[in-house]
Protein backbone atom coordinates (compact mmCIF):
# COMPACT_ATOMS: atom_id res chain seq x y z
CA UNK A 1 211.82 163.18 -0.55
CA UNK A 2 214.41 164.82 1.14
CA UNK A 3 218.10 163.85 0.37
CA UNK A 4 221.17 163.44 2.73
CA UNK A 5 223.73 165.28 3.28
CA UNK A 6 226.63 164.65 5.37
CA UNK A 7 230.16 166.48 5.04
CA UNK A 8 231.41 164.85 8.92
CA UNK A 9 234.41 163.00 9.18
CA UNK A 10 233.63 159.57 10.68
CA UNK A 11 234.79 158.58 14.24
CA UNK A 12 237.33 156.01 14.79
CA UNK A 13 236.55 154.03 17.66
CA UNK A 14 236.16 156.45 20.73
CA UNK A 15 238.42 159.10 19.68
CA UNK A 16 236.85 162.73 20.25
CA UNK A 17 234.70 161.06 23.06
CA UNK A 18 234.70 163.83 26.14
CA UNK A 19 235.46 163.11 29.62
CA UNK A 20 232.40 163.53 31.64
CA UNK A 21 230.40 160.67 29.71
CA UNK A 22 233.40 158.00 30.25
CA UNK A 23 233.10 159.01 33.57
CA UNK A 24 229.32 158.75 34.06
CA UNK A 25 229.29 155.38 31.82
CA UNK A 26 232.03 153.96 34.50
CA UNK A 27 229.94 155.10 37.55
CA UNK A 28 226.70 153.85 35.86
CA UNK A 29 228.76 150.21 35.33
CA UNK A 30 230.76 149.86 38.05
CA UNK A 31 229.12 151.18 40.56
CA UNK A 32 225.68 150.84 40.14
CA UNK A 33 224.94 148.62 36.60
CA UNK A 34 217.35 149.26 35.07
CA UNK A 35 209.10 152.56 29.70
CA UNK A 36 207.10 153.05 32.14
CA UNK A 37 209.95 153.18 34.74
CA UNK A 38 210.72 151.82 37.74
CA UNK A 39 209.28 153.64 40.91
CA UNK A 40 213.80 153.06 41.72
CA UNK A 41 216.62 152.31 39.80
CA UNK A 42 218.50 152.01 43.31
CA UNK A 43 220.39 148.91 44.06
CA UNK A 44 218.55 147.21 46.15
CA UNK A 45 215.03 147.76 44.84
CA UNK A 46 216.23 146.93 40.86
CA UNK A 47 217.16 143.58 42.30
CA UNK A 48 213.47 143.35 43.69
CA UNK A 49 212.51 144.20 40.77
CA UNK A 50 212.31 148.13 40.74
CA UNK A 51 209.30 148.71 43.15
CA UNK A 52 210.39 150.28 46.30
CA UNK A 53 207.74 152.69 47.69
CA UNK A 54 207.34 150.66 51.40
CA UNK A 55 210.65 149.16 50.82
CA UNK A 56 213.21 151.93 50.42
CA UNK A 57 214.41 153.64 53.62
CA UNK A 58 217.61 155.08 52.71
CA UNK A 59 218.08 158.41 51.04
CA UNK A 60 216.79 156.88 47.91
CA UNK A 61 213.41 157.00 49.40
CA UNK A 62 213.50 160.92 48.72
CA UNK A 63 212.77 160.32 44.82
CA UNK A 64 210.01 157.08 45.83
CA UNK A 65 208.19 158.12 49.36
CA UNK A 66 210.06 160.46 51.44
CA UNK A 67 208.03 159.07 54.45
CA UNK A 68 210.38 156.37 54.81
CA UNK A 69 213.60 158.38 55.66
CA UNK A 70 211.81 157.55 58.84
CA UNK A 71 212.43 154.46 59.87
CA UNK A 72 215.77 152.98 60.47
CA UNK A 73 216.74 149.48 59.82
CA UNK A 74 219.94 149.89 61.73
CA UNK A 75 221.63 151.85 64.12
CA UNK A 76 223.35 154.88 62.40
CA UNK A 77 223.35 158.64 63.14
CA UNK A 78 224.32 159.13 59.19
CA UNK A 79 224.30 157.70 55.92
CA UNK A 80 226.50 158.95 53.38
CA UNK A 81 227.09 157.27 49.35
CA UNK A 82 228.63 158.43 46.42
CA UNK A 83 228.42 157.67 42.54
CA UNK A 84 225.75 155.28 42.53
CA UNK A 85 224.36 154.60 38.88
CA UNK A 86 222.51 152.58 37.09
CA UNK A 87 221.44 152.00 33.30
CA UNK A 88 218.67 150.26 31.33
CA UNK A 89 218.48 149.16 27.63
CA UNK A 90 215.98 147.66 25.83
CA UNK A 91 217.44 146.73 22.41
CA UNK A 92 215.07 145.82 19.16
CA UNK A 93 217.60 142.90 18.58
CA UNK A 94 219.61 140.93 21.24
CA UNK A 95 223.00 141.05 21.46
CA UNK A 96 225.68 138.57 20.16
CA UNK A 97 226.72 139.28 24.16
CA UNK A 98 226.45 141.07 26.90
CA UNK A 99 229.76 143.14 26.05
CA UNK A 100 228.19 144.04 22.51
CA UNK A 101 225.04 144.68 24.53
CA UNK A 102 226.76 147.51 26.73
CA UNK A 103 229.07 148.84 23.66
CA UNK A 104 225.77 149.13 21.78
CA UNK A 105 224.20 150.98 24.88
CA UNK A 106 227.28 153.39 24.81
CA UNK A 107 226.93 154.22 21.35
CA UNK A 108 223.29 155.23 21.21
CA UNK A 109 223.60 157.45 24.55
CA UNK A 110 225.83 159.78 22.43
CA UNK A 111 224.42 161.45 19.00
CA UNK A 112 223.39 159.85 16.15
CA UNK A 113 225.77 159.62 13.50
CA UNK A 114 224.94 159.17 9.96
CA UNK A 115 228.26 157.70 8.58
CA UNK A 116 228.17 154.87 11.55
CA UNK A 117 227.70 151.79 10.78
CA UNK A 118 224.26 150.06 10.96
CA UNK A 119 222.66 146.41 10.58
CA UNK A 120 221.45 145.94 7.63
CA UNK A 121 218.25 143.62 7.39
CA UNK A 122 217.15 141.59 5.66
CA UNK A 123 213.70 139.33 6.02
CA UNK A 124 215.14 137.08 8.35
CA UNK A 125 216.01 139.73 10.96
CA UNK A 126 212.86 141.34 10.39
CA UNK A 127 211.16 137.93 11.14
CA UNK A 128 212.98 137.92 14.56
CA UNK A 129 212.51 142.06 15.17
CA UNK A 130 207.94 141.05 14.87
CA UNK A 131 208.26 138.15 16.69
CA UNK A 132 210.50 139.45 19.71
CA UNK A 133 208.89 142.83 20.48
CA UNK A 134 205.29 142.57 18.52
CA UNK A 135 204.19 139.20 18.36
CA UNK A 136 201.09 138.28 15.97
CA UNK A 137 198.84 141.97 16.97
CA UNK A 138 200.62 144.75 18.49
CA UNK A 139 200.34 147.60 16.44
CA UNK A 140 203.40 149.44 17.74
CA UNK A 141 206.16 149.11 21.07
CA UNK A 142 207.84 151.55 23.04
CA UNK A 143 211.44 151.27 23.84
CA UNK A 144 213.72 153.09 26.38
CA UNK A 145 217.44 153.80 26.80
CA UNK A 146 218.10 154.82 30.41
CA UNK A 147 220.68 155.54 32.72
CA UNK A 148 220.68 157.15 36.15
CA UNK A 149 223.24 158.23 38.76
CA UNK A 150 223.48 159.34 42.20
CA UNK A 151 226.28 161.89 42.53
CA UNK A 152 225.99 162.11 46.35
CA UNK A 153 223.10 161.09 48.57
CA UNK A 154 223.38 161.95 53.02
CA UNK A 155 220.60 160.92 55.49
CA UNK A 156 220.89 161.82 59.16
CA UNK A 157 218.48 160.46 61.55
CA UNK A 158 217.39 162.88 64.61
CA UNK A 159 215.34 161.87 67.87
CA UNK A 160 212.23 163.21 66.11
CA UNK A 161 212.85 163.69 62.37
CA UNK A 162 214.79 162.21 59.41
CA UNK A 163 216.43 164.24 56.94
CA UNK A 164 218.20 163.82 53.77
CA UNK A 165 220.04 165.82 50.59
CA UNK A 166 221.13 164.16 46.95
CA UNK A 167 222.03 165.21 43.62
CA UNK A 168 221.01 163.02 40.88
CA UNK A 169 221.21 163.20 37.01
CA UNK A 170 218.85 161.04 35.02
CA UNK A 171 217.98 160.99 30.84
CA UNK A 172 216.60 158.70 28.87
CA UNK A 173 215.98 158.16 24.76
CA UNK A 174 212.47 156.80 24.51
CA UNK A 175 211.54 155.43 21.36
CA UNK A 176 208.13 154.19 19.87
CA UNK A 177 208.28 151.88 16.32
CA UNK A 178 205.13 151.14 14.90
CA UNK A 179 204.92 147.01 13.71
CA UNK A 180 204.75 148.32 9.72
CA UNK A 181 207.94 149.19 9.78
CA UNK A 182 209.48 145.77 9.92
CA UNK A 183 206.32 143.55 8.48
CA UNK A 184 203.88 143.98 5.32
CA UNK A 185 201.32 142.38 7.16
CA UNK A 186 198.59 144.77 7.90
CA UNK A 187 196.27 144.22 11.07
CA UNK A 188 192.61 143.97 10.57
CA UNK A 189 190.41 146.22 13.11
CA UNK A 190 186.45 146.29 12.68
CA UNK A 191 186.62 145.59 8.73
CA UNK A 192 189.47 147.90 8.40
CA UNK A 193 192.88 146.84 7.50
CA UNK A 194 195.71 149.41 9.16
CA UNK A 195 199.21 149.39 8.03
CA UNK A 196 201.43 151.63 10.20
CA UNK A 197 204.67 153.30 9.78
CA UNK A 198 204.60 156.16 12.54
CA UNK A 199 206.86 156.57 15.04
CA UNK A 200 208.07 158.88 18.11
CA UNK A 201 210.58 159.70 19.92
CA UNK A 202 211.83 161.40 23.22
CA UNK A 203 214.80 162.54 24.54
CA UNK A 204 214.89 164.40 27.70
CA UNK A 205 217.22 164.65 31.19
CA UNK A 206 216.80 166.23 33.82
CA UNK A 207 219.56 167.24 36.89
CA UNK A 208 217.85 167.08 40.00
CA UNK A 209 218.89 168.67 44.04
CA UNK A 210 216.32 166.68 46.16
CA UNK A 211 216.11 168.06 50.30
CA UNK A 212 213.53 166.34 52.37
CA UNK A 213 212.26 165.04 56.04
CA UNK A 214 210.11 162.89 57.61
CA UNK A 215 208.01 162.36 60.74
CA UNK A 216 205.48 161.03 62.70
CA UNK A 217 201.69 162.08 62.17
CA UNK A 218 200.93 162.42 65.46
CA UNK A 219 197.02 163.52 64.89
CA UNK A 220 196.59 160.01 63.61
CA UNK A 221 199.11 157.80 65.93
CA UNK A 222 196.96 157.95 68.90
CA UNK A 223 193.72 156.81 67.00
CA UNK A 224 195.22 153.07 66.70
CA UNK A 225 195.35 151.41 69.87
CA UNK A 226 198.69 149.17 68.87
CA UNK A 227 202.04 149.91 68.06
CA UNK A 228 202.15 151.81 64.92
CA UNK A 229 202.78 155.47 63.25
CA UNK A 230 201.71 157.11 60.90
CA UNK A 231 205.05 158.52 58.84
CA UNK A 232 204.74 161.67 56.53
CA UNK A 233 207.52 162.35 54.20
CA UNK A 234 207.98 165.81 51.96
CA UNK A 235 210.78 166.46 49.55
CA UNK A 236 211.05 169.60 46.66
CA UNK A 237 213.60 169.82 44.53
CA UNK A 238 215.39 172.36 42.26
CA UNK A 239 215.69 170.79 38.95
CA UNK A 240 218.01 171.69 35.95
CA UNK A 241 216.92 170.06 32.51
CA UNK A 242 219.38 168.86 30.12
CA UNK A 243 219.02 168.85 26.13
CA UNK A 244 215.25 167.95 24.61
CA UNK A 245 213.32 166.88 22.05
CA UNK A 246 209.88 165.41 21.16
CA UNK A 247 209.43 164.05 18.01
CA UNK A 248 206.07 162.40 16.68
CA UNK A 249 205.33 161.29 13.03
CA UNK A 250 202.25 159.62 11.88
CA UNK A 251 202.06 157.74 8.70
CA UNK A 252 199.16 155.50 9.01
CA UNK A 253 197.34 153.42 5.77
CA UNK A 254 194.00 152.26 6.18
CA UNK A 255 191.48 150.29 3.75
CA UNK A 256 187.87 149.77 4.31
CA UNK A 257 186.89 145.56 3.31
CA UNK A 258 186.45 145.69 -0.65
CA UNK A 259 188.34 149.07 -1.02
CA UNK A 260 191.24 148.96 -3.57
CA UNK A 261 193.09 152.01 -2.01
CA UNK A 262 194.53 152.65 0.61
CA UNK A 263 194.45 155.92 2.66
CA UNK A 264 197.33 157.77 3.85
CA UNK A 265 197.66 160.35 6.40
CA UNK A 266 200.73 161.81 7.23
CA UNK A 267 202.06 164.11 10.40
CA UNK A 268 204.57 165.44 11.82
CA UNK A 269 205.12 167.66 14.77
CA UNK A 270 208.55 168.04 16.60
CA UNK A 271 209.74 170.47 19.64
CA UNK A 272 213.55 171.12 20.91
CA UNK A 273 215.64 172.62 22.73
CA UNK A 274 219.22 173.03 23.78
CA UNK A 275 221.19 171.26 20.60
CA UNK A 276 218.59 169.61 19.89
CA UNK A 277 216.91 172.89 18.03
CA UNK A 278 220.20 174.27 16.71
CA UNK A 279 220.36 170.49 14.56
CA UNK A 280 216.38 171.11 13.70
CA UNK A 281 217.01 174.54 12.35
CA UNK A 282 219.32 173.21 9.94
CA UNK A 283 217.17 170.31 9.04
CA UNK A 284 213.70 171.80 8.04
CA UNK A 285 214.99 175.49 7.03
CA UNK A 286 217.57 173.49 4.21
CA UNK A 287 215.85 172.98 0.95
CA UNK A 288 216.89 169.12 1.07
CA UNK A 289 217.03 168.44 4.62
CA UNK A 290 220.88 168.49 6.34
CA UNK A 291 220.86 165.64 8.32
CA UNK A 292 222.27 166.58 12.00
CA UNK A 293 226.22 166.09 12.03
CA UNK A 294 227.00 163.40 14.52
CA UNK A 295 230.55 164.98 16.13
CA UNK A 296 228.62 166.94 19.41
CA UNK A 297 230.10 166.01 22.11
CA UNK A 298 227.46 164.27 25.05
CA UNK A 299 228.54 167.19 27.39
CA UNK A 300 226.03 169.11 25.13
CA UNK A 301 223.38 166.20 25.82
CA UNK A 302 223.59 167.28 29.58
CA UNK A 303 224.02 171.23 29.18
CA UNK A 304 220.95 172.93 31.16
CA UNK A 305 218.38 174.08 28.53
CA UNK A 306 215.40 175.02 31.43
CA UNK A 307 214.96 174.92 34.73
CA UNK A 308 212.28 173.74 36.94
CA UNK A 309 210.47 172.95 40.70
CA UNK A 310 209.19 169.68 41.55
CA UNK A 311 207.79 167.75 44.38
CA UNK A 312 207.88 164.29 45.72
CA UNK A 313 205.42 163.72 48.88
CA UNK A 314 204.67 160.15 50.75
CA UNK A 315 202.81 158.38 53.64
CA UNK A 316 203.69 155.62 55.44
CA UNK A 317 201.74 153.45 57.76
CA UNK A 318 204.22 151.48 59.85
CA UNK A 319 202.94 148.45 61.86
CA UNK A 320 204.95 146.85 64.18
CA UNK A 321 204.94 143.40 66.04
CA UNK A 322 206.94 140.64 67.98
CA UNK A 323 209.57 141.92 70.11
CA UNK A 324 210.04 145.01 67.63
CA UNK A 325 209.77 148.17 69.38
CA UNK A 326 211.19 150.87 67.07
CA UNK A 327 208.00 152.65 66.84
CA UNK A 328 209.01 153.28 70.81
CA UNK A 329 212.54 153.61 70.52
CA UNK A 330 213.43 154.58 67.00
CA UNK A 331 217.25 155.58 67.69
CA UNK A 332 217.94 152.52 69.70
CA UNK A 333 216.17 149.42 68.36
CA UNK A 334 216.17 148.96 64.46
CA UNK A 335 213.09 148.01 62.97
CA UNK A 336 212.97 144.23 61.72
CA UNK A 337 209.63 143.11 62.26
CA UNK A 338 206.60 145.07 60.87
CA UNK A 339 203.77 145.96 58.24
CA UNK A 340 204.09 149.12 56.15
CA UNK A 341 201.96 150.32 53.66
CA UNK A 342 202.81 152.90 51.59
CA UNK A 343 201.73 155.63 49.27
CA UNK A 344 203.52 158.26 47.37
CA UNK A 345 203.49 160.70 44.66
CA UNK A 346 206.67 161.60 42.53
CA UNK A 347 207.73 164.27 40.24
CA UNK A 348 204.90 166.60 40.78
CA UNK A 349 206.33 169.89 39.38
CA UNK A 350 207.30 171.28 35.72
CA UNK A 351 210.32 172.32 33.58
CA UNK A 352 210.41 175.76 31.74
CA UNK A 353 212.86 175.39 28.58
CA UNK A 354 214.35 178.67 28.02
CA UNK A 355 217.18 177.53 25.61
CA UNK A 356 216.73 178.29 22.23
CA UNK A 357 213.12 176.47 21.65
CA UNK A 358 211.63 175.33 18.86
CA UNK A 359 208.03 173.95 18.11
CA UNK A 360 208.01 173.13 14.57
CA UNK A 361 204.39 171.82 13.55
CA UNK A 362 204.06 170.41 9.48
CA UNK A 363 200.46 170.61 7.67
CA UNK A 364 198.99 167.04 7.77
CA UNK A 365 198.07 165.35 4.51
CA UNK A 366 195.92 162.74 2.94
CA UNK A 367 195.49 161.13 0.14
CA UNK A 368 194.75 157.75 -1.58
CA UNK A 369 197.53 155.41 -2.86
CA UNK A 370 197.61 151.82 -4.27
CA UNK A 371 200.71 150.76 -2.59
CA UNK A 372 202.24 150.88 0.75
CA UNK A 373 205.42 152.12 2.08
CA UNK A 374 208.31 149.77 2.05
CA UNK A 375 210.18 148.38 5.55
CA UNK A 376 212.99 150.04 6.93
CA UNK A 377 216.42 148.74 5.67
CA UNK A 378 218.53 149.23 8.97
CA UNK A 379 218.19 148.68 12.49
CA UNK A 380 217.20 151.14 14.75
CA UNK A 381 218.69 152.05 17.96
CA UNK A 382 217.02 154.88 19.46
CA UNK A 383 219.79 157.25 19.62
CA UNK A 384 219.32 161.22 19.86
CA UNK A 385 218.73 162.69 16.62
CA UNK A 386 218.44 159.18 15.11
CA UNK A 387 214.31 159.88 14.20
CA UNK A 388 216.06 162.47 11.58
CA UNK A 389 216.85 158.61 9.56
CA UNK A 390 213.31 157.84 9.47
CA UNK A 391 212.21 160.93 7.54
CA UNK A 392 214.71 160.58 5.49
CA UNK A 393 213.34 157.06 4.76
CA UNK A 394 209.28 157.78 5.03
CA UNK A 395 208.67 161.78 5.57
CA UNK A 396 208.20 161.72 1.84
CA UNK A 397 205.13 164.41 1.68
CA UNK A 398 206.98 166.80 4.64
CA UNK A 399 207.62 169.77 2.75
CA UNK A 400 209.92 172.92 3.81
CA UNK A 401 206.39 174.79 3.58
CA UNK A 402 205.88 174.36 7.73
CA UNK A 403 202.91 175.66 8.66
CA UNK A 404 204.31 177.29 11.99
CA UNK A 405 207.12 177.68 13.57
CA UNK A 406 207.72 178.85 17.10
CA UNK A 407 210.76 180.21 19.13
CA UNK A 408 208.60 180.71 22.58
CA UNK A 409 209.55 179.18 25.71
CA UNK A 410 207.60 176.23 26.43
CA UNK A 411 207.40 173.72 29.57
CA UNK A 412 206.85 170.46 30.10
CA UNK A 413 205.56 167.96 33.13
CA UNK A 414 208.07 166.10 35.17
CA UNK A 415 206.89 162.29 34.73
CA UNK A 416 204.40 162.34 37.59
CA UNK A 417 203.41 159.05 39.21
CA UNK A 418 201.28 158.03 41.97
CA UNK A 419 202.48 154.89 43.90
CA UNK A 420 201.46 152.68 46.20
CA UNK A 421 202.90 150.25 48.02
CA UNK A 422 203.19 147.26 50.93
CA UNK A 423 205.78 145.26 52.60
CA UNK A 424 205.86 142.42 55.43
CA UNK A 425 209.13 142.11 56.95
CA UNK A 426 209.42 139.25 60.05
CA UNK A 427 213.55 139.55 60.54
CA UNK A 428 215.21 137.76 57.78
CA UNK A 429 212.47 137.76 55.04
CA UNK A 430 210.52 140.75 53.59
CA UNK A 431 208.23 140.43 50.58
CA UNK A 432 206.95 143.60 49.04
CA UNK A 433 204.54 144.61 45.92
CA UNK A 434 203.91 147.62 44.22
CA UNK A 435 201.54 149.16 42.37
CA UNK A 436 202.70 152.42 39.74
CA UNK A 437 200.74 154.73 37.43
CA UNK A 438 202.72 157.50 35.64
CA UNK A 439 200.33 160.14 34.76
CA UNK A 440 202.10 162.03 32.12
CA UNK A 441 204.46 161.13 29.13
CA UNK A 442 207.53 161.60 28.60
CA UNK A 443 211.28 160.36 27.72
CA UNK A 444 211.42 158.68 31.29
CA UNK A 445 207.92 157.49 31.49
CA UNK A 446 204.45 156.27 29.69
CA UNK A 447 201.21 156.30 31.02
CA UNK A 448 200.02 153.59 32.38
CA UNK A 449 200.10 150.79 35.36
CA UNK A 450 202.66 149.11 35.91
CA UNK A 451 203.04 146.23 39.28
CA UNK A 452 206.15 145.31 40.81
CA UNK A 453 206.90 141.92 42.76
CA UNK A 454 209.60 141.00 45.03
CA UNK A 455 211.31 138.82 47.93
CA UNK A 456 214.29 139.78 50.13
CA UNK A 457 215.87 136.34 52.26
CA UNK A 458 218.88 136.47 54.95
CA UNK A 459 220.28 133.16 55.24
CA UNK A 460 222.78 134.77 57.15
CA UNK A 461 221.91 138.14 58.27
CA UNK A 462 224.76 140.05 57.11
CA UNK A 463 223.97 138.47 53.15
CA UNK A 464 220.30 139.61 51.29
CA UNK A 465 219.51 137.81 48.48
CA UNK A 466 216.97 139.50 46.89
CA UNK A 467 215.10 138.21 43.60
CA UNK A 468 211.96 140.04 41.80
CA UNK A 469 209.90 140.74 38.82
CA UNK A 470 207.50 144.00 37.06
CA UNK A 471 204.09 142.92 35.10
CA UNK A 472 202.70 145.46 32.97
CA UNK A 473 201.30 145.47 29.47
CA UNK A 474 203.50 145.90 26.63
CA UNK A 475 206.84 146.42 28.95
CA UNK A 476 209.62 143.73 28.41
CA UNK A 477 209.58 141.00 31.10
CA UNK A 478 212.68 140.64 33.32
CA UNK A 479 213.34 138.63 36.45
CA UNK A 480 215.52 140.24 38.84
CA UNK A 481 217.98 138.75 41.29
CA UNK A 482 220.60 140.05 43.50
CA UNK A 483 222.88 140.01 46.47
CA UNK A 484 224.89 141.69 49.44
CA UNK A 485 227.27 142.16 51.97
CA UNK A 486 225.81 144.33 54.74
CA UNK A 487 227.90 145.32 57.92
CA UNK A 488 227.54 147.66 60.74
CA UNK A 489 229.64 150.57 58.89
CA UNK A 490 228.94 149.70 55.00
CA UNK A 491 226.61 148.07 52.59
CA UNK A 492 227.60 146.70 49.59
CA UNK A 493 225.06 145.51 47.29
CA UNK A 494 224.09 144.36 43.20
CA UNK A 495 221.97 143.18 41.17
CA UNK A 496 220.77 142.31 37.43
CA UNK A 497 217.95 142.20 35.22
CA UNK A 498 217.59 139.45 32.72
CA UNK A 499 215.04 139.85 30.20
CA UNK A 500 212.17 136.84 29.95
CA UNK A 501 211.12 135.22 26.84
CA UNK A 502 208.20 132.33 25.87
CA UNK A 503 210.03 130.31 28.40
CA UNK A 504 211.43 131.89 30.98
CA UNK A 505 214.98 134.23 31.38
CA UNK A 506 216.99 134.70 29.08
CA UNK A 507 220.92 134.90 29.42
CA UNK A 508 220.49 139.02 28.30
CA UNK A 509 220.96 141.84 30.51
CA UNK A 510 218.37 144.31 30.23
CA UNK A 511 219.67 145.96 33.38
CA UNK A 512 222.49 145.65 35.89
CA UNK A 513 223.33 147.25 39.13
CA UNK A 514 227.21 146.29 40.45
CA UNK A 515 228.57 147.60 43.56
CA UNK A 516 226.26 149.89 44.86
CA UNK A 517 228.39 151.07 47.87
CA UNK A 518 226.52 152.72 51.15
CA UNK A 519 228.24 154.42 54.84
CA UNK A 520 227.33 154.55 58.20
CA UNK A 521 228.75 156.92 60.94
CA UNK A 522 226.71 156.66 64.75
């Protein structure tokens, strides 16, 4: 088994931390505090619980359904916000509190580093790691670290078409842990036991300059006798791609009934780029295995490793009723009574890496064994370059004899999902749902379908309160709530996230959104 190596002097507290990710951290806290994810991490739709593909209109909507830069739910000529964040963490543990919670967040959006200190545990944490995130027969869970901010986002509204421009950065650590690494207890399938100790993870962000418009589709508007439109919405982007990695190891045990081996098979395949592939380099090509020093700075997290085109493209059928006539006279009355239904599609479009890559793939092996492997000693937090701990601990049979090794460019899918959406809005009380399925993998998404529930209520017109939830199989529950101040020149809005257990929310903040701050000029 490879041996560790470390000659890095520790870090004491947050000295040698750079400037840029204090400053994103404070923008992604105090401005805008949510693996599948969420169709938005804006403000508003995170307190509805992350859906927002009939309910976002502002010039969010041009990362969710560009139709609905449309439609106007006040009177403004412009709409203009800066440093709007937001960040989500699902830990394998809780928290002692919601301070350790964010400090713990910090710490595993930076490099991993060897000579930090970890939990140790012991049976009773491992106890508490099955029953919180696998319960009595999940095999394995995913687990995501992710933050998001808006550096800028503008939306002007013309007689005849919306437009709108943003810059956004978003990254996220996604982790997968199968359930053999914290139990002994194998699961039976069909006659077979299976003990699994594989795992993946993901790292990947991406730095994204969104333009888009909407209008009416006026082919269709005049085929519905009633006051409605049909809204179409386009928005490319340019998109610059930060460090990444993708790391998957298998090591599976199975056992036929009456068998007294088991069998192993072991995997590994990893690809990089950026610093990511400068830290793998030194890993496999050392006869013992380097582990990665931990002193980069996160500057080199963000640093543009490829560069890419993507697409985000949406429909809107908007419905009006009542006294609302904003279909009629979009400019002057805002729309507060109506029926839209929505559909979208988001992130169509790839990323080239360019930046020293490297696909690094190891011959698999099996072979029969009486015994198992033993459960991991420390907790894992899913920081970058942290899976280099778990081959330390189980990659065993990985040799230095690779069996290739590549330096060609490579690209990858942006995390593509088609959306759908509806929402019923009679003045002070909209109620929206969502339906999501992401159609490739990656750091910021799984595949799979994810539904999103949620109620917005005025008591006073100038005050949402907003309150939510997302359903989707093997996700972390969370109900949402939140809350604002909106006047005729500003918005002001927030929201949280607290994570559900057996019976009901917990006090734990899986996500937050604080002060997510909004302009209007006529």
């Amino acid at each position: 088994m490879k041996q560790l190596f470390s000659d890095k002097l520790s870090l004491q507290g947050l000295q040698g931390v750079k400037l840029f990710p204090v400053i994103l951290l404070f923008f992604s806290m105090g401005f805008s505090t949510a693996l599948k994810a969420q169709v938005s991490m804006s403000t508003e739709s995170m307190a509805l619980g992350g859906g927002g593909t009939a309910y976002l209109t502002g010039y969010e909507a041009l990362f969710a359904n560009p139709a609905n830069l449309f439609i106007s739910e006040k009177n403004y000529s412009i709409q203009a916000s800066f440093l709007q964040g937001a960040y989500y963490y699902d830990s394998i543990l809780p928290a002692e509190s919601n301070i350790d919670r964010l400090r713990n967040y910090y710490n595993r959006s930076t490099f991993f580093d060897a000579e930090d200190d970890r939990m140790v545990l012991d049976q009773n944490l491992r106890e508490q790691i099955v029953e919180r995130n696998f319960g009595e027969v999940r095999m394995s869970r995913v687990f995501t670290n992710q933050s998001e901010i808006y550096w800028f986002g503008l939306k002007w509204v013309r007689p005849k078409r919306s437009y709108a421009l943003s810059l956004r950065t978003r990254y996220a650590s996604q982790y997968e842990l199968a359930r053999g690494l914290y139990s002994n207890t194998a699961i039976e399938h069909d006659d077979t036991l299976i003990f699994d100790q594989s795992f993946q993870h993901r790292f990947e962000a991406l730095h994204e300059l969104s333009f888009g418009f909407a209008e009416s589709f006026t082919y269709l508007n005049g085929l519905i006798p009633r006051l409605s439109e049909f809204i179409i919405g386009v928005a490319p982007k340019v998109v610059l791609s930060g460090g990444y990695v993708s790391a998957d190891f298998t090591n599976r045990y199975t056992q036929n009934s009456g068998d007294e081996f088991w069998e192993r098979n072991v995997q590994y395949s990893q690809q990089t780029a950026g610093a990511f592939s400068q830290d793998a380099s030194l890993y496999f090509s050392a006869q013992n295995g380097v582990m990665p020093a931990g002193n980069r700075s996160f500057r080199e997290l963000m640093q543009t490793t490829g560069v890419g085109l993507g697409l985000d493209i949406g429909i809107t059928y908007l419905i009006t009723f009542g006294d609302d006539l904003s279909v009629l006279h979009r400019q002057d009355d805002p729309t507060d009574q109506s029926l839209r239904i929505s559909f979208s599609v988001t992130d169509l479009g790839a990323v080239y890496y360019y930046d020293d890559p490297v696909d690094i793939q190891i011959n698999p092996d099996t072979y029969e064994t009486r015994q198992t492997g033993g459960l991991l000693q420390t907790e894992y937090g899913g920081a970058p370059n942290e899976h280099y701990l778990l081959l330390e601990e189980y990659g065993d049979l990985l040799s230095s004899d690779i069996e290739s090794r590549s330096q060609d460019n490579f690209s990858t899918l942006l995390p593509t999902s088609i959306n759908a959406g509806a929402l019923f809005q009679y003045r002070r009380v909209k109620m929206m749902g969502d339906l999501s399925y992401s159609v490739s993998e990656s750091a910021l998404s799984s595949k799979g379908l994810t539904s999103y529930l949620g109620m917005e209520i005025r008591p006073i017109r100038a005050i949402p309160l907003r309150t939510g939830t997302r359903l989707g199989a093997g996700l972390p529950g969370f109900f949402s709530v939140g809350a604002g101040l909106e006047t005729k020149h500003f918005d002001l809005n927030a929201a949280i996230q607290l994570k559900s257990g057996s019976s009901g929310p917990t006090s734990e903040i899986l996500a937050a959104s604080l002060m997510g701050i909004k302009f209007y000029f006529q």
